[in-house]
N, C-alpha and C. Protein backbone atom coordinates (compact mmCIF):
# COMPACT_ATOMS: atom_id res chain seq x y z
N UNK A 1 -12.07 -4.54 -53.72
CA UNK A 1 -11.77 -4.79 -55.11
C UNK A 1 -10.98 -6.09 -55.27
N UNK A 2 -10.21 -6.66 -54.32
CA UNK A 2 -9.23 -7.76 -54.19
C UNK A 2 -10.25 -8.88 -54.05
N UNK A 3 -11.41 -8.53 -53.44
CA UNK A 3 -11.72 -9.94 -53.05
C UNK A 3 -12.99 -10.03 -54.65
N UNK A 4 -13.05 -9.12 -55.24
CA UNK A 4 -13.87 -9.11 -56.12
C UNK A 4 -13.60 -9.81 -57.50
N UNK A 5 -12.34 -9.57 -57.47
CA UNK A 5 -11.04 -10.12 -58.41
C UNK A 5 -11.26 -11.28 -58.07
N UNK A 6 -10.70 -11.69 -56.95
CA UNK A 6 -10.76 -13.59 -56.72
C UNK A 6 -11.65 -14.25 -56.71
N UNK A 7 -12.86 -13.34 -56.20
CA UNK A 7 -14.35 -14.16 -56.59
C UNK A 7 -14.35 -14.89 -58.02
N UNK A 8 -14.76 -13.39 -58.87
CA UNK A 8 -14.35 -14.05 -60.37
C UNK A 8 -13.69 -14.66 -61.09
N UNK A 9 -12.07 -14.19 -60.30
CA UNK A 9 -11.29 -15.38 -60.77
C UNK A 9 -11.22 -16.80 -60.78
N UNK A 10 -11.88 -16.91 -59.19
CA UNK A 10 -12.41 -18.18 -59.55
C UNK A 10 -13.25 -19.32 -60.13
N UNK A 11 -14.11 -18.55 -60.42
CA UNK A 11 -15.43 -18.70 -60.90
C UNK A 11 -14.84 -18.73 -62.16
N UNK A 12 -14.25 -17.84 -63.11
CA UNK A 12 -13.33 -17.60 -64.34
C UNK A 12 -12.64 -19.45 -64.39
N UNK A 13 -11.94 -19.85 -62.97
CA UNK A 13 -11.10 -20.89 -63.45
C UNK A 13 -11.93 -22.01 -63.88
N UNK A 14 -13.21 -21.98 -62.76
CA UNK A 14 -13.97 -22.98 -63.20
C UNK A 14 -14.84 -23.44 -64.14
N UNK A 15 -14.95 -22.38 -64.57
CA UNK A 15 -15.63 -22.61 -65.98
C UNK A 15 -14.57 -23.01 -67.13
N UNK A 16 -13.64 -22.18 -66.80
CA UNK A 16 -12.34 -22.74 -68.00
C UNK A 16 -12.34 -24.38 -68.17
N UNK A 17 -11.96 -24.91 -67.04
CA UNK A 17 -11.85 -26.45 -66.50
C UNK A 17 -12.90 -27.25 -66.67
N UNK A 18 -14.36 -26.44 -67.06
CA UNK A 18 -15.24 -27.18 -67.57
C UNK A 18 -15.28 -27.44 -69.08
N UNK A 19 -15.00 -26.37 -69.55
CA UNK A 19 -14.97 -26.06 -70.82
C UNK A 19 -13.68 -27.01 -71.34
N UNK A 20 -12.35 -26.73 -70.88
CA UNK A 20 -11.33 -27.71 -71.50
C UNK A 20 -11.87 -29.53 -70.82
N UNK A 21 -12.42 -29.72 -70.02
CA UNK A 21 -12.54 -31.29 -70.13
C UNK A 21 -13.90 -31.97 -71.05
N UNK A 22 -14.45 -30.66 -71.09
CA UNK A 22 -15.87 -30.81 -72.10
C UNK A 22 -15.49 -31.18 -73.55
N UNK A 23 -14.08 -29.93 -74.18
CA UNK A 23 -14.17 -29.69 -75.44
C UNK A 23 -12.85 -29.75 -75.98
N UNK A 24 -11.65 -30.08 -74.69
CA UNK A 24 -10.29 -29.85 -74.89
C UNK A 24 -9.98 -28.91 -76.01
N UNK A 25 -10.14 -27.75 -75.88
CA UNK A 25 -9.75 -26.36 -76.78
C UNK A 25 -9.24 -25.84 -76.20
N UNK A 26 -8.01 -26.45 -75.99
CA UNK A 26 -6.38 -25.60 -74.75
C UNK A 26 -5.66 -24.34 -75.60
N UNK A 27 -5.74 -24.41 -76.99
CA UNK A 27 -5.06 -23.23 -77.55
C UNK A 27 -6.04 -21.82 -77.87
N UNK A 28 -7.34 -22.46 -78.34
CA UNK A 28 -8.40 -21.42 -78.72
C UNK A 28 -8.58 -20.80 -76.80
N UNK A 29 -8.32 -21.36 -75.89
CA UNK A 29 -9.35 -20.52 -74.37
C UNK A 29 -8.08 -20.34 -74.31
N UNK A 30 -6.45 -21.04 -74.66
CA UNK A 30 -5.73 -19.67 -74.04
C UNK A 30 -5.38 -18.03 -74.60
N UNK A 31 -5.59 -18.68 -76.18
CA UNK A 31 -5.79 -17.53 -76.95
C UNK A 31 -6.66 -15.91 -76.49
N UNK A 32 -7.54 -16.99 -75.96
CA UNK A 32 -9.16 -16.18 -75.76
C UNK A 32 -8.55 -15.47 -74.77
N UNK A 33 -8.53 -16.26 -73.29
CA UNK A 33 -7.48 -15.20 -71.94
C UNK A 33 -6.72 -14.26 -72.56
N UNK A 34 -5.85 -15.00 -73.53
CA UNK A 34 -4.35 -13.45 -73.46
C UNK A 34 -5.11 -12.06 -73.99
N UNK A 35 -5.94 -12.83 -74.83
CA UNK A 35 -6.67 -11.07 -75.39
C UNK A 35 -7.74 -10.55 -74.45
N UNK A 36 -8.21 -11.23 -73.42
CA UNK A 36 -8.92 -10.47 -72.96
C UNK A 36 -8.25 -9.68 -71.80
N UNK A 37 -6.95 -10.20 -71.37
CA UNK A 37 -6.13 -9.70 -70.53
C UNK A 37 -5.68 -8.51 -71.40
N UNK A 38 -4.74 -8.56 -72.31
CA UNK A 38 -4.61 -7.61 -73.15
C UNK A 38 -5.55 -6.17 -73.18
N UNK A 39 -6.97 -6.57 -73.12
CA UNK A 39 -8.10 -5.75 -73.56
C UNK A 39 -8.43 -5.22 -71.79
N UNK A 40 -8.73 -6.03 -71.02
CA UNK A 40 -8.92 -5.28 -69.87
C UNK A 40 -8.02 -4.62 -69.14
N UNK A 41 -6.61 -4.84 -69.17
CA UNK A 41 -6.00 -3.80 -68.21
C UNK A 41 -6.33 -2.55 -68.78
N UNK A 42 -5.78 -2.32 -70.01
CA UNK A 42 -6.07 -0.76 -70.63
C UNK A 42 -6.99 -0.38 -70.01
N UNK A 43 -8.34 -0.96 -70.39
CA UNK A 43 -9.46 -0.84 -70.06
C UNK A 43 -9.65 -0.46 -68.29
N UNK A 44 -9.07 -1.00 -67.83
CA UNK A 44 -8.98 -0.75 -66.30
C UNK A 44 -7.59 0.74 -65.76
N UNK A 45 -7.10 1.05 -66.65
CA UNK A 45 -6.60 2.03 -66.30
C UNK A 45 -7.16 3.54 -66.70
N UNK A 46 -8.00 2.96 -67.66
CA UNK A 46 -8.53 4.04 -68.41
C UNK A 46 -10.01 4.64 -67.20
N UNK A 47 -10.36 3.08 -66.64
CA UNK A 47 -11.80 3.11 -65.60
C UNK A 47 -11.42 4.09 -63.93
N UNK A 48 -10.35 3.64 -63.27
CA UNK A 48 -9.78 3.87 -62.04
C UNK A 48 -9.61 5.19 -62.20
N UNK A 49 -8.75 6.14 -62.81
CA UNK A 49 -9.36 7.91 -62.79
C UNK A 49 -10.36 8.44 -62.00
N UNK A 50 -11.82 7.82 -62.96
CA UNK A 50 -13.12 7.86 -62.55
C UNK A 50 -13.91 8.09 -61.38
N UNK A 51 -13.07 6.94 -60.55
CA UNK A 51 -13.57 7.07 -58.97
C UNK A 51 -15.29 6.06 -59.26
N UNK A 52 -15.85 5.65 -59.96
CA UNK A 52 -16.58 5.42 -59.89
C UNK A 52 -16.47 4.16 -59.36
N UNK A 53 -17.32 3.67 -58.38
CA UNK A 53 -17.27 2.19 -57.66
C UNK A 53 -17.21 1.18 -58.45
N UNK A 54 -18.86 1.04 -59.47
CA UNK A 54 -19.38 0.34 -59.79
C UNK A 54 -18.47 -0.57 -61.27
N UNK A 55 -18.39 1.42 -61.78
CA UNK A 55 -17.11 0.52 -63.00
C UNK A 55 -15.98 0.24 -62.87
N UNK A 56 -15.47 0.26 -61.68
CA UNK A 56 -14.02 -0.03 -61.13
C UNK A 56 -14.45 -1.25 -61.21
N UNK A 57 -15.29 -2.10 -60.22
CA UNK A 57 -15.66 -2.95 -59.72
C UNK A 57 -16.08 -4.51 -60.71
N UNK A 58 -16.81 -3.35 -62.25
CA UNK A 58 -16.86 -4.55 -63.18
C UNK A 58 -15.56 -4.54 -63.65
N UNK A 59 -15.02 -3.79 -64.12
CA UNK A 59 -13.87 -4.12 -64.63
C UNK A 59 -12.43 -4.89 -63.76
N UNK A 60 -13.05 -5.10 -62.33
CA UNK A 60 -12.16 -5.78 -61.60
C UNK A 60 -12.46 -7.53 -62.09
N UNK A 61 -13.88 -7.55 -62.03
CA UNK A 61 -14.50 -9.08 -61.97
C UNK A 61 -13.91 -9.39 -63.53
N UNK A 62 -14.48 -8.66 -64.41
CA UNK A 62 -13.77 -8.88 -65.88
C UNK A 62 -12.11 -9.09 -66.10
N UNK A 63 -11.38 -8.76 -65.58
CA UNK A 63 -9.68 -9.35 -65.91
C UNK A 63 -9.67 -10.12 -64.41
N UNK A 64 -10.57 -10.10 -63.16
CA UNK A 64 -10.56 -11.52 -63.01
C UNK A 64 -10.48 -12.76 -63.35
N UNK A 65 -11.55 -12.76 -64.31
CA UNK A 65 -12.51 -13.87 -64.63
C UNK A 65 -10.99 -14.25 -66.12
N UNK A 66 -10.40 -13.13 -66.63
CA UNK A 66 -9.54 -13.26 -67.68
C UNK A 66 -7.97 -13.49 -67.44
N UNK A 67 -7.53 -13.23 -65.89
CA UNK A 67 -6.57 -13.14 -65.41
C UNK A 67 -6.24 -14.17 -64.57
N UNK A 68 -7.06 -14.77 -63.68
CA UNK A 68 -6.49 -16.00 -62.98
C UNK A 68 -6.47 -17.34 -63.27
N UNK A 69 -7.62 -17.01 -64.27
CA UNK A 69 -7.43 -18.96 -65.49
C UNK A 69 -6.38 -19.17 -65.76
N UNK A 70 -5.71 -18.10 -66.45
CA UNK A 70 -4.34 -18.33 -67.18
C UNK A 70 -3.42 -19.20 -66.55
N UNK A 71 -3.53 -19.54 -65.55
CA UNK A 71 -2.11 -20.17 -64.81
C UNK A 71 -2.67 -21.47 -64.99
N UNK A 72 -3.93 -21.73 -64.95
CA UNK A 72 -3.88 -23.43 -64.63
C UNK A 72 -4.38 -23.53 -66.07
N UNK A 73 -4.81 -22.94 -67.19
CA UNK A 73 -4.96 -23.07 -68.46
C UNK A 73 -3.63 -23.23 -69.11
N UNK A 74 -3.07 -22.69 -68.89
CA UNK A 74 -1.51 -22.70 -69.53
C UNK A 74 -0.67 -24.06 -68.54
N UNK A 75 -0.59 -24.68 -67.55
CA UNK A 75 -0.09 -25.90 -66.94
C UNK A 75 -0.49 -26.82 -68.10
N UNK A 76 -1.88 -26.64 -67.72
CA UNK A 76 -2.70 -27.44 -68.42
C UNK A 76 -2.58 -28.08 -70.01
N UNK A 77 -2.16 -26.72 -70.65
CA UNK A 77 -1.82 -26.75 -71.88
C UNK A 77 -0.52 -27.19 -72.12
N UNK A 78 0.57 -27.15 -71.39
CA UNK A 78 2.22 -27.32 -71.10
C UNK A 78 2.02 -28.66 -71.37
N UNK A 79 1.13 -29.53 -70.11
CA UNK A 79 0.97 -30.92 -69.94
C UNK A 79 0.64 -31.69 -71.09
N UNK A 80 -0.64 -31.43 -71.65
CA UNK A 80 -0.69 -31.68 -73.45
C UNK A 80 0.06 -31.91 -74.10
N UNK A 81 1.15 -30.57 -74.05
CA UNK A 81 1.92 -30.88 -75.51
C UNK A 81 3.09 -31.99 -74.91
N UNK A 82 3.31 -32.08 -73.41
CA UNK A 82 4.34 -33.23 -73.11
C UNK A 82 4.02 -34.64 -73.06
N UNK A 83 2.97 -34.95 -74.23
CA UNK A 83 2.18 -35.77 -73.66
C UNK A 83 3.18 -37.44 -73.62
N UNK A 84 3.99 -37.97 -73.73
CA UNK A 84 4.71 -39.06 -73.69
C UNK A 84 4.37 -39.10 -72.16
N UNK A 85 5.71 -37.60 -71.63
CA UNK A 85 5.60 -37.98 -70.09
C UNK A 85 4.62 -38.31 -69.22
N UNK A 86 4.76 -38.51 -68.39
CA UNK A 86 3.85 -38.47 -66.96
C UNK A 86 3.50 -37.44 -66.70
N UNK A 87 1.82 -36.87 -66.46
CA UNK A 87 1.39 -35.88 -65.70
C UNK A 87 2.21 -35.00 -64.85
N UNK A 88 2.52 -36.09 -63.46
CA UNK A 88 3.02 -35.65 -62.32
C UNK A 88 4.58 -34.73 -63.33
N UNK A 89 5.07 -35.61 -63.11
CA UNK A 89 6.46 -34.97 -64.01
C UNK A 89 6.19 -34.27 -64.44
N UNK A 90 5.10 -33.42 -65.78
CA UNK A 90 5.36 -32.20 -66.24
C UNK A 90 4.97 -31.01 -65.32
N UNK A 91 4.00 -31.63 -64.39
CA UNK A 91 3.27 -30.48 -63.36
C UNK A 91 4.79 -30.40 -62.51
N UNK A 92 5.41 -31.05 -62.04
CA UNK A 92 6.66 -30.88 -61.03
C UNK A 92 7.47 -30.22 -61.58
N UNK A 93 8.12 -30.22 -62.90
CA UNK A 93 8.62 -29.54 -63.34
C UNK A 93 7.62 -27.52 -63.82
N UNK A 94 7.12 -27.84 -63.94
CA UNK A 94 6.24 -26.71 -64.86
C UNK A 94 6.06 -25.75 -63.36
């Protein structure tokens, strides 16, 4: 289930990173993450009871794909709003 998570998660980041250098919409995709994080844990506590593999398993890839963007979507977004400074500088600090 761990490695199922990071699959998607990564796959999750990279599409994010396509999408913000495509369309720079840093507030609407972080918006989008927090609710889908929001929406899948429940959702994943409600699934795990079950025992069932398969829906454990989507619902792992799903707050993957919603759960590990967040960190470099939100840098990302930090960096934006500091925009005077230097890159490096807000990432060193951040």
């Amino acid at each position: 289930m761990g490695c199922v998570f990071t699959v998607f998660g990564t796959v999750g980041s990279v599409i994010s990173g396509i999408l913000l250098d495509k369309y720079t919409c840093y507030l609407k995709l972080y918006r989008g993450i927090c609710i889908s994080c929001a929406v899948t844990f429940p959702v994943m506590l409600l699934t795990l009871p079950s025992l069932s593999y398969w829906l454990v398993a989507a619902n792992m890839a799903v707050s993957g794909i919603s759960v590990l963007p967040m960190a470099s979507v939100g840098i990302s977004f930090a960096t934006e709003l500091t925009f005077p400074l230097k890159e490096t500088v807000t990432n060193g600090l951040l």
